[in-house]
N, C-alpha and C. Protein backbone atom coordinates (compact mmCIF):
# COMPACT_ATOMS: atom_id res chain seq x y z
N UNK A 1 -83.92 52.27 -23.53
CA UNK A 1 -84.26 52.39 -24.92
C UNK A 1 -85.70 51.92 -25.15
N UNK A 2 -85.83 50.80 -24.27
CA UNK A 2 -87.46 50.14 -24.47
C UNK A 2 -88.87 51.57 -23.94
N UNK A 3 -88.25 52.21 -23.08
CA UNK A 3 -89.27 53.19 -22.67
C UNK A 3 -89.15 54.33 -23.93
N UNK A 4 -88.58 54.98 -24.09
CA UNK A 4 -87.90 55.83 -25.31
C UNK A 4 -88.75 55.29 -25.96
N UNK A 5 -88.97 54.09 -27.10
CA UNK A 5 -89.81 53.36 -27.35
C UNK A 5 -91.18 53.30 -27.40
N UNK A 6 -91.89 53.12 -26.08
CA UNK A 6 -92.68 53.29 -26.10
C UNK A 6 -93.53 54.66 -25.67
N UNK A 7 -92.62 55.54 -25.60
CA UNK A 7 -93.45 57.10 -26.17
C UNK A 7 -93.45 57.53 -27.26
N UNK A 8 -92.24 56.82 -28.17
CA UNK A 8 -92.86 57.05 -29.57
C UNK A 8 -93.59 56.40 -30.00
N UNK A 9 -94.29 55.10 -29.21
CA UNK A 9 -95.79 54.42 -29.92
C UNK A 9 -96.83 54.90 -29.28
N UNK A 10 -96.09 55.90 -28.40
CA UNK A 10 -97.55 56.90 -27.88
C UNK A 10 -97.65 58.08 -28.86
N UNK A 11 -96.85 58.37 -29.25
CA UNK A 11 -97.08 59.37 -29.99
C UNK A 11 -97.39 59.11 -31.88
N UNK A 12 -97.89 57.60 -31.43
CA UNK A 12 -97.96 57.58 -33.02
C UNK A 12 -96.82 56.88 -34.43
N UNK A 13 -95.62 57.04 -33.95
CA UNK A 13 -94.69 56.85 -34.50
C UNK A 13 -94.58 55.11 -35.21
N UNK A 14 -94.16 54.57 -36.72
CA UNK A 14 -94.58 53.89 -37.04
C UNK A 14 -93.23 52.63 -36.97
N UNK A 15 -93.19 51.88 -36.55
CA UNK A 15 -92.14 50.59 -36.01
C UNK A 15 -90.72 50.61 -36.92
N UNK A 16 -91.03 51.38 -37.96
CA UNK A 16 -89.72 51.35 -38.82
C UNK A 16 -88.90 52.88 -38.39
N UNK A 17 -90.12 53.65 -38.48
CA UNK A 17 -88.97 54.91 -37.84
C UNK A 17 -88.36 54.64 -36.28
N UNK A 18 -89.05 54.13 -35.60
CA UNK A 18 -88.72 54.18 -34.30
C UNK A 18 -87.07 53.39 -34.57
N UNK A 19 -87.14 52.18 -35.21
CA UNK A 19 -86.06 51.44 -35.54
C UNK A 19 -85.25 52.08 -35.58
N UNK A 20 -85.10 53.12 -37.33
CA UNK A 20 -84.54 53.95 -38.10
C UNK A 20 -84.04 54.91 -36.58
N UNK A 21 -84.42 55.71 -36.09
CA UNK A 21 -83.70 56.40 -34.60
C UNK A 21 -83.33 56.01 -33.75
N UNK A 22 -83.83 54.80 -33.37
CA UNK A 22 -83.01 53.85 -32.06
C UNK A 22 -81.67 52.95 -32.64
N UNK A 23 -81.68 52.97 -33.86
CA UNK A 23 -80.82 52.26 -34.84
C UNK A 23 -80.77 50.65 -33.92
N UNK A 24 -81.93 50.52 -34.61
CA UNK A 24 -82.09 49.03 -33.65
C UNK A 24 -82.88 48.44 -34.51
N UNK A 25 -83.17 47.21 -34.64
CA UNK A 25 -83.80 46.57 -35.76
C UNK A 25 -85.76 46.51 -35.75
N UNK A 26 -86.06 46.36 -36.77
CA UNK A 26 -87.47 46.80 -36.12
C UNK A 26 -88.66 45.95 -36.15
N UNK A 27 -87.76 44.53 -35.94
CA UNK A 27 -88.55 42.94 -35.60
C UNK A 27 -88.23 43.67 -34.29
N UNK A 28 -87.21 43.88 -33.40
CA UNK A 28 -87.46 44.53 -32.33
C UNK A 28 -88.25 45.49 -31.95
N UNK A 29 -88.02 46.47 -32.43
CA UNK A 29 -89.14 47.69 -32.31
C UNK A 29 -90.84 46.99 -32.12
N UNK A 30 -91.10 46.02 -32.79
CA UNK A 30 -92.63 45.33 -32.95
C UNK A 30 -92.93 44.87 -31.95
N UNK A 31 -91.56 43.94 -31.13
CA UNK A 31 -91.77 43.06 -30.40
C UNK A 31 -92.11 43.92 -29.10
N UNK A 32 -90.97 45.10 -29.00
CA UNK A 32 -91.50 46.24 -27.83
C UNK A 32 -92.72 46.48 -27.70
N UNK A 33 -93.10 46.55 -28.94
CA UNK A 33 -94.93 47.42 -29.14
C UNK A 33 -95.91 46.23 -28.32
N UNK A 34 -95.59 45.15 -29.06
CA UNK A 34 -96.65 44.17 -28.40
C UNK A 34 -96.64 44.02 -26.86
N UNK A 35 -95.43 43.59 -26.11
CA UNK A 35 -95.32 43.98 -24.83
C UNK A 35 -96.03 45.40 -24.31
N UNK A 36 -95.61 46.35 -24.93
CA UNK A 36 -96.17 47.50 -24.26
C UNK A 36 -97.53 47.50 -24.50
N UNK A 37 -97.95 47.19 -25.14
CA UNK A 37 -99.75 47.49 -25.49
C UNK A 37 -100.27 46.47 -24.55
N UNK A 38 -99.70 44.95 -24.44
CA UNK A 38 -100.06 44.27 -23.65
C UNK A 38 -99.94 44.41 -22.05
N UNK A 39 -99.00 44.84 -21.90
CA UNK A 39 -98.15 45.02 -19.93
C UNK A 39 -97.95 46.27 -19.62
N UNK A 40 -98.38 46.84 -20.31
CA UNK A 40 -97.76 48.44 -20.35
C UNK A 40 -96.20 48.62 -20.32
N UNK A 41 -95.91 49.59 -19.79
CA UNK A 41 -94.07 50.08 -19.35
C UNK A 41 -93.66 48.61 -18.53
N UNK A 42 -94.53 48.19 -17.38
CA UNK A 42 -93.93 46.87 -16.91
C UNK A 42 -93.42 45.77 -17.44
N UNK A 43 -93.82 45.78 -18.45
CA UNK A 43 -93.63 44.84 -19.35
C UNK A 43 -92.45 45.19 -20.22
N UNK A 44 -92.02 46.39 -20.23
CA UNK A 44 -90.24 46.52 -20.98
C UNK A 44 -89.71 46.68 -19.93
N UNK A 45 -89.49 46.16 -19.07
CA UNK A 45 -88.63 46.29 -17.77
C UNK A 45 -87.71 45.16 -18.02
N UNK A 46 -86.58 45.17 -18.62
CA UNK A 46 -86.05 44.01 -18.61
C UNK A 46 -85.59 43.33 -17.52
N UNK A 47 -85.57 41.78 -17.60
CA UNK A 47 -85.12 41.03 -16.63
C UNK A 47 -84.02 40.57 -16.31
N UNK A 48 -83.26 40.12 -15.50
CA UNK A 48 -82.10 39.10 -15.32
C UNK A 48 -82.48 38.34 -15.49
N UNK A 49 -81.23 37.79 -16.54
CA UNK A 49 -82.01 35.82 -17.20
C UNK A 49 -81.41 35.14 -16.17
N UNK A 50 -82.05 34.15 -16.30
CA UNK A 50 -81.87 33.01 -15.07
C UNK A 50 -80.72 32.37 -14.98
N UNK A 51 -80.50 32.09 -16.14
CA UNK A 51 -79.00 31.25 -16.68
C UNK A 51 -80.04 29.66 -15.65
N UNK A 52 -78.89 28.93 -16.57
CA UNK A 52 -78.62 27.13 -15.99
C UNK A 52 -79.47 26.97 -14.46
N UNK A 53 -80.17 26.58 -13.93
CA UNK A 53 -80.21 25.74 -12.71
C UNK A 53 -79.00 25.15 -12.35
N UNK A 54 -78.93 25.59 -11.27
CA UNK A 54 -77.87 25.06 -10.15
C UNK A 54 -77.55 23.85 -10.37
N UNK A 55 -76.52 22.79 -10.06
CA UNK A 55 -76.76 21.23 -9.87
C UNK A 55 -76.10 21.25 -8.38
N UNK A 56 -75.78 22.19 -7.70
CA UNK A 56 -76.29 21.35 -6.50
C UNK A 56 -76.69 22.22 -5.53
N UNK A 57 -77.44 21.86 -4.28
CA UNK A 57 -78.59 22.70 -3.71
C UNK A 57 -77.45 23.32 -2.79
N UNK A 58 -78.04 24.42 -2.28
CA UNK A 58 -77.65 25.03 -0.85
C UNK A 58 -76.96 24.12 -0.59
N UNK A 59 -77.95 23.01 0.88
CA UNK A 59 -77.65 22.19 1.33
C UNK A 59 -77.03 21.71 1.36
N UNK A 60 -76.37 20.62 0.00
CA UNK A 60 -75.12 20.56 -0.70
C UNK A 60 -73.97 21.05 -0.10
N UNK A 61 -74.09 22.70 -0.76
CA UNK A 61 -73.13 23.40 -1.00
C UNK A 61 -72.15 23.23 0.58
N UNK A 62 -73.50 23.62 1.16
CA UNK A 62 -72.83 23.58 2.95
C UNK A 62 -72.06 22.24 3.47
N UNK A 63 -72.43 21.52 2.98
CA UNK A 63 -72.06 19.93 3.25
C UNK A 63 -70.92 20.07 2.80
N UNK A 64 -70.57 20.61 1.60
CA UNK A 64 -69.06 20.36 0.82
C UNK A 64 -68.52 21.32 1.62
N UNK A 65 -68.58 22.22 2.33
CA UNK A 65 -67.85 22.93 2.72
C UNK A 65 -67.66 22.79 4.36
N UNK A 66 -68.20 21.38 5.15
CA UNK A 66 -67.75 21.15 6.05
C UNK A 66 -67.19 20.24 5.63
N UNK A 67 -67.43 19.07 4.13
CA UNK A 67 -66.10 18.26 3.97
C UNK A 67 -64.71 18.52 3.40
N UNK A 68 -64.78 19.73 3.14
CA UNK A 68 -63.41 20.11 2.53
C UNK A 68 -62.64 21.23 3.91
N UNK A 69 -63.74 21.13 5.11
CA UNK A 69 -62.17 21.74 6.54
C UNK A 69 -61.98 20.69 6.72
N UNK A 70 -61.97 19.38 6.31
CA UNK A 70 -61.19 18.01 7.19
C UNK A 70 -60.75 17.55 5.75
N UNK A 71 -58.97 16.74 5.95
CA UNK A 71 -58.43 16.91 5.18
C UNK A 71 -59.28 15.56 4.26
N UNK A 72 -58.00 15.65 2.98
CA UNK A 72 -58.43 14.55 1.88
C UNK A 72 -58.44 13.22 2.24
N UNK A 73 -57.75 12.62 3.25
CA UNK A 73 -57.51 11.31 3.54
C UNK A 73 -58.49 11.05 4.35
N UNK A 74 -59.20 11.76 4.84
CA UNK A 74 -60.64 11.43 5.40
C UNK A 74 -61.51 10.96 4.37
N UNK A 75 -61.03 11.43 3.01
CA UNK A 75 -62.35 10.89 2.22
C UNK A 75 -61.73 9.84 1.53
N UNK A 76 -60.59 9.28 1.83
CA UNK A 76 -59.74 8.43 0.70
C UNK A 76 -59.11 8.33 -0.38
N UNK A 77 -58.22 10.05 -0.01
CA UNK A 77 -57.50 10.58 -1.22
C UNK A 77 -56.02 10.13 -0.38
N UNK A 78 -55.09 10.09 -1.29
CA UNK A 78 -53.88 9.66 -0.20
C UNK A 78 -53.11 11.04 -1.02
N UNK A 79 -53.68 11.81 -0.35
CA UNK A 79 -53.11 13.43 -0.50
C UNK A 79 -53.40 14.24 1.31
N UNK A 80 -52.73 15.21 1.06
CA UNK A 80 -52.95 16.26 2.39
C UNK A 80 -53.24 17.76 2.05
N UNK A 81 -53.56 17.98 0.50
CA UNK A 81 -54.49 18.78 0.39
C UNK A 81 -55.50 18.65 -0.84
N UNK A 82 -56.54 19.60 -0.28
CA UNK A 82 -57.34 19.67 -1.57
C UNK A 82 -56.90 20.44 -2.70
N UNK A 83 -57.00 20.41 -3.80
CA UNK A 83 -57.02 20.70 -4.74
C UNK A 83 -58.52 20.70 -5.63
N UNK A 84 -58.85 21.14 -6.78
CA UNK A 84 -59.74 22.00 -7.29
C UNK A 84 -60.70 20.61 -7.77
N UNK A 85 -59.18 19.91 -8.50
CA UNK A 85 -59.82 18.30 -9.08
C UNK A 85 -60.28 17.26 -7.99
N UNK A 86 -59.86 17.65 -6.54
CA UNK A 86 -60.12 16.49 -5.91
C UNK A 86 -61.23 16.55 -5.01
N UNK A 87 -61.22 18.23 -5.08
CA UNK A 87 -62.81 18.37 -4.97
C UNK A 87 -64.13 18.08 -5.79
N UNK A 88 -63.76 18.35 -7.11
CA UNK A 88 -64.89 18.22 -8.32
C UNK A 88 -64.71 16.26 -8.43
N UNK A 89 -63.84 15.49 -7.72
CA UNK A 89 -64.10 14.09 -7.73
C UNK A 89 -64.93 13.88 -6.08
N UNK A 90 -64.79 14.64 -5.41
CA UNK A 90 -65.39 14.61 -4.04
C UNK A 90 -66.83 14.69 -4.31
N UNK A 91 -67.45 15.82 -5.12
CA UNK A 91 -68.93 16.48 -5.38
C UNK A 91 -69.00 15.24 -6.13
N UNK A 92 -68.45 14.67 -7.44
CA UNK A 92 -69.13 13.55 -7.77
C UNK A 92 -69.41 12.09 -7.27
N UNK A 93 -67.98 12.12 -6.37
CA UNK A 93 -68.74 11.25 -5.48
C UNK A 93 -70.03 11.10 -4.36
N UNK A 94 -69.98 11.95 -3.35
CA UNK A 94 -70.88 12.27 -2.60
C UNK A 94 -72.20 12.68 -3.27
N UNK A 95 -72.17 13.45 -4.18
CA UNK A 95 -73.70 13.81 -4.75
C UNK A 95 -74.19 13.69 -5.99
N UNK A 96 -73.12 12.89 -6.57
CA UNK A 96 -73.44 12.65 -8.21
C UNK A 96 -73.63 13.52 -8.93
N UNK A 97 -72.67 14.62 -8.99
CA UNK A 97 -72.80 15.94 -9.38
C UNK A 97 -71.24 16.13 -10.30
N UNK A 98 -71.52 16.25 -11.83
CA UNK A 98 -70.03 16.50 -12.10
C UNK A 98 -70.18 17.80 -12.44
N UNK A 99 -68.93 18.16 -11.94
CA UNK A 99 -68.00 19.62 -12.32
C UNK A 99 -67.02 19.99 -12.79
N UNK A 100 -66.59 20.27 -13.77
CA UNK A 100 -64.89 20.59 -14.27
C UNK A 100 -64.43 21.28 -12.72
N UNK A 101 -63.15 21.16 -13.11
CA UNK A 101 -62.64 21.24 -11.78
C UNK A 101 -62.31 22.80 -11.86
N UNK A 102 -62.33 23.35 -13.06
CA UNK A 102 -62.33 25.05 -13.01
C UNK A 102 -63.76 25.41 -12.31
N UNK A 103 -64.62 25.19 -12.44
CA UNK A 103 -65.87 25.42 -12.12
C UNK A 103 -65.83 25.26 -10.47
N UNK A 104 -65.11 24.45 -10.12
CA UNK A 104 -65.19 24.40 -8.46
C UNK A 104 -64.48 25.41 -8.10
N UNK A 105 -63.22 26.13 -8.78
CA UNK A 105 -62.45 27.03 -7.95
C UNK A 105 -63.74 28.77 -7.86
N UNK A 106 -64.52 28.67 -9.15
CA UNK A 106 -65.95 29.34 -8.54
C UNK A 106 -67.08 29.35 -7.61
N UNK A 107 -66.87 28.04 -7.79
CA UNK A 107 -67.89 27.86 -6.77
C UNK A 107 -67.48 27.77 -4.98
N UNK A 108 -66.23 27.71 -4.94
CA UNK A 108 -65.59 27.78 -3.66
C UNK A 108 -65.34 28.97 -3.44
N UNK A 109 -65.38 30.07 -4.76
CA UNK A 109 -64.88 31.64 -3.98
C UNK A 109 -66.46 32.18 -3.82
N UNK A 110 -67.51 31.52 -4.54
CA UNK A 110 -68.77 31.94 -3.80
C UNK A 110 -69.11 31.85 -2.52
N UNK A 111 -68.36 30.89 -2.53
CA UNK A 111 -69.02 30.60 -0.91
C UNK A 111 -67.99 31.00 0.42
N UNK A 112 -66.79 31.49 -0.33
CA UNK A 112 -65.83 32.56 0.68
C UNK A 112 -64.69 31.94 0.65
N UNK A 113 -64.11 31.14 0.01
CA UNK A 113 -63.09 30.31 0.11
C UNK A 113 -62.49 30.43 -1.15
N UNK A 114 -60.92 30.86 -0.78
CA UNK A 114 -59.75 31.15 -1.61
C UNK A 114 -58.61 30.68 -1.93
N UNK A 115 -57.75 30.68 -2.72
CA UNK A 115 -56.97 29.78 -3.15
C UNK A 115 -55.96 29.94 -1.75
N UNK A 116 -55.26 29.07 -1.25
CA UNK A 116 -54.75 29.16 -0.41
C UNK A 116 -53.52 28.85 -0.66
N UNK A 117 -52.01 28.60 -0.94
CA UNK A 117 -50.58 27.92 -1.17
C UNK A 117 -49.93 27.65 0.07
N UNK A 118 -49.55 26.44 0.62
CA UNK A 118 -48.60 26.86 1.76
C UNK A 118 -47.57 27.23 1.56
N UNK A 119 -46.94 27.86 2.09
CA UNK A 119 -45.71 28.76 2.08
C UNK A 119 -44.65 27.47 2.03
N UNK A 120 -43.43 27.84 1.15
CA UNK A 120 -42.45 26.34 1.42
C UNK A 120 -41.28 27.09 2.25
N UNK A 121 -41.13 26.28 3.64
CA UNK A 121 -39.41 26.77 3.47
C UNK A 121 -39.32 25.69 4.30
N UNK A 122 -37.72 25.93 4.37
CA UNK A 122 -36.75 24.67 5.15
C UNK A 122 -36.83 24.57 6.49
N UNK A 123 -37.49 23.46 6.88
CA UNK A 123 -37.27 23.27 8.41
C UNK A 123 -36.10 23.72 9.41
N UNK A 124 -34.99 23.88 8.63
CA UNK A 124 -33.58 24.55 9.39
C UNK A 124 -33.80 25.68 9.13
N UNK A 125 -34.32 26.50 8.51
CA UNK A 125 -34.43 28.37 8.54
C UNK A 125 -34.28 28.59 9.57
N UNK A 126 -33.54 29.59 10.09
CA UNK A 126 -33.58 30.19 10.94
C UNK A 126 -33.67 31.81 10.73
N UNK A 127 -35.11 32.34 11.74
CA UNK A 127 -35.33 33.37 10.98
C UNK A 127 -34.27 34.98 11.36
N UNK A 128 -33.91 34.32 12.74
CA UNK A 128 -32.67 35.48 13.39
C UNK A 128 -31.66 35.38 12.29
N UNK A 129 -31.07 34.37 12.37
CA UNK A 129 -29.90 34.44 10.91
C UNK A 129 -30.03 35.25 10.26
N UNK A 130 -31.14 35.19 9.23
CA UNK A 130 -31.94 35.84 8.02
C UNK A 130 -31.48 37.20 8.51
N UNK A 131 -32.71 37.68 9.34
CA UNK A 131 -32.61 39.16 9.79
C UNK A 131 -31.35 39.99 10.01
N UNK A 132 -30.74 39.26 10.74
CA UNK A 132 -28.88 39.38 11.08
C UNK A 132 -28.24 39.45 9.78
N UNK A 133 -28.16 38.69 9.01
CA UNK A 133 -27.57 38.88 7.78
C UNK A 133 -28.26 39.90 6.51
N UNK A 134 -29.48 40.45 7.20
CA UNK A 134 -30.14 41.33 6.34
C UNK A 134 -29.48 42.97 6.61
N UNK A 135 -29.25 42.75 7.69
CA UNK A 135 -29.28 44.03 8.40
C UNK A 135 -27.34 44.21 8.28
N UNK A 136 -26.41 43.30 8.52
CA UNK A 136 -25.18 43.62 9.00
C UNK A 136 -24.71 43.08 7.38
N UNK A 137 -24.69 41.77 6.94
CA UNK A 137 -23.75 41.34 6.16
C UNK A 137 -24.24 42.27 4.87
N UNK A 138 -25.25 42.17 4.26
CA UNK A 138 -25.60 42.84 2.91
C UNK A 138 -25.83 44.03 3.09
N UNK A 139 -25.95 44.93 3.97
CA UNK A 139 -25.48 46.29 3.88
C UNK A 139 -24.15 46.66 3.68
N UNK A 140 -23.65 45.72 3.96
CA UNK A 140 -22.25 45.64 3.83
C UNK A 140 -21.60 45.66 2.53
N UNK A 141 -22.18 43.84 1.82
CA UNK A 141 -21.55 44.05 0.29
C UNK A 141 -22.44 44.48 -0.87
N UNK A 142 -23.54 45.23 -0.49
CA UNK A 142 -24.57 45.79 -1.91
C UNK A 142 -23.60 47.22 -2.06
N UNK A 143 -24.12 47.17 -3.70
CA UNK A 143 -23.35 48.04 -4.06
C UNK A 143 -23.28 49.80 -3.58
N UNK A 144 -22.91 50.09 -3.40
CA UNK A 144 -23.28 51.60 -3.02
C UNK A 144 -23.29 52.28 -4.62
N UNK A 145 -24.69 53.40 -4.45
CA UNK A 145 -24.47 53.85 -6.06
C UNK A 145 -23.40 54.93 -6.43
N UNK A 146 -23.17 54.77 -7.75
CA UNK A 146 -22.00 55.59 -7.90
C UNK A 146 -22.77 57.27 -8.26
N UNK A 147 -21.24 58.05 -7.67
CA UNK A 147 -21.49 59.58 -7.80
C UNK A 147 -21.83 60.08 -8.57
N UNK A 148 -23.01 60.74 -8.92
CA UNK A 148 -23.01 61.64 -10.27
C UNK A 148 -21.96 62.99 -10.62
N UNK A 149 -21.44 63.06 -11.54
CA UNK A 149 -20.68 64.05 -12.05
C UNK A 149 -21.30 65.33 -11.61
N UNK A 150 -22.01 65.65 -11.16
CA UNK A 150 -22.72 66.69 -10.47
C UNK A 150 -22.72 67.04 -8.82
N UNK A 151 -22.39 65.67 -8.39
CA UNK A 151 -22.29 65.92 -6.82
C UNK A 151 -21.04 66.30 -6.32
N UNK A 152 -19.91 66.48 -7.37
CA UNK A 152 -18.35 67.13 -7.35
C UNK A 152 -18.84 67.86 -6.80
N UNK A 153 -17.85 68.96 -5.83
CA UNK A 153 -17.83 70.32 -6.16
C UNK A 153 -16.44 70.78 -6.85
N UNK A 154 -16.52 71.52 -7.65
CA UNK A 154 -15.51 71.98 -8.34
C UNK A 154 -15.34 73.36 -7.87
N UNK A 155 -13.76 73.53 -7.53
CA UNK A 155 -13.07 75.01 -7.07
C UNK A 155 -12.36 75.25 -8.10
């Protein structure tokens, strides 16, 4: 729209009409003009805004992520896993860096790391059982579906 823009201030066109057709306001339209007269077209090239500075460096980042493959009780959590909060108390400890602890589950999938759950089951499972009883007993008592009035044949 900013280039559009500035061929109608090549051609003359006066900051309110340009507005009036871009249906865009025309403190904007002005502000285009000045850029363009000043930077030319380079100068409506819009940018990616920067957003916030980081709070913590690379460096950092890598550090937290060789302390979180060794478990929590290495750092003096009397837990056996991490979690999101016990990381964002880890970063503030180690680097004086606070983070809501939502903010860490981002910043851990930036850097390739995903929520992980361990799977729960009972130390007595046995997985032949399972299979055996998948295959023989419940084929057995599931219901079989009933006939449709259509699969008769009638003589």
């Amino acid at each position: 729209m900013r280039q559009i823009a500035a061929n109608m201030v090549d051609q003359q066109m006066e900051p309110k009409e340009i507005a009036t057709i871009l249906k865009v306001d025309d403190q904007t339209v002005r502000q285009w003009r000045r850029l363009y007269l000043k930077l030319g077209r380079e100068g409506l090239v819009s940018g990616k805004s920067t957003g916030r500075p980081r709070k913590l460096t690379e460096e950092q980042k890598q550090q937290l992520v060789e302390m979180i493959r060794h478990e929590p009780k290495e750092f003096g959590m009397d837990t056996f896993l991490w979690t999101t909060k016990l990381i964002a108390r880890l970063v503030l400890e180690k680097f004086g860096v606070s983070h809501h602890h939502d903010h860490i589950g981002v910043l851990l999938h930036e850097l390739g790391w995903s929520p992980q759950i361990p799977a729960r089951r009972a130390k007595e499972r046995d997985e032949q059982r399972i299979a055996n009883w998948r295959e023989v007993t419940w084929v057995e008592i599931k219901k079989k579906p009933r006939r449709r009035r259509d699969d008769y044949i009638l003589r």
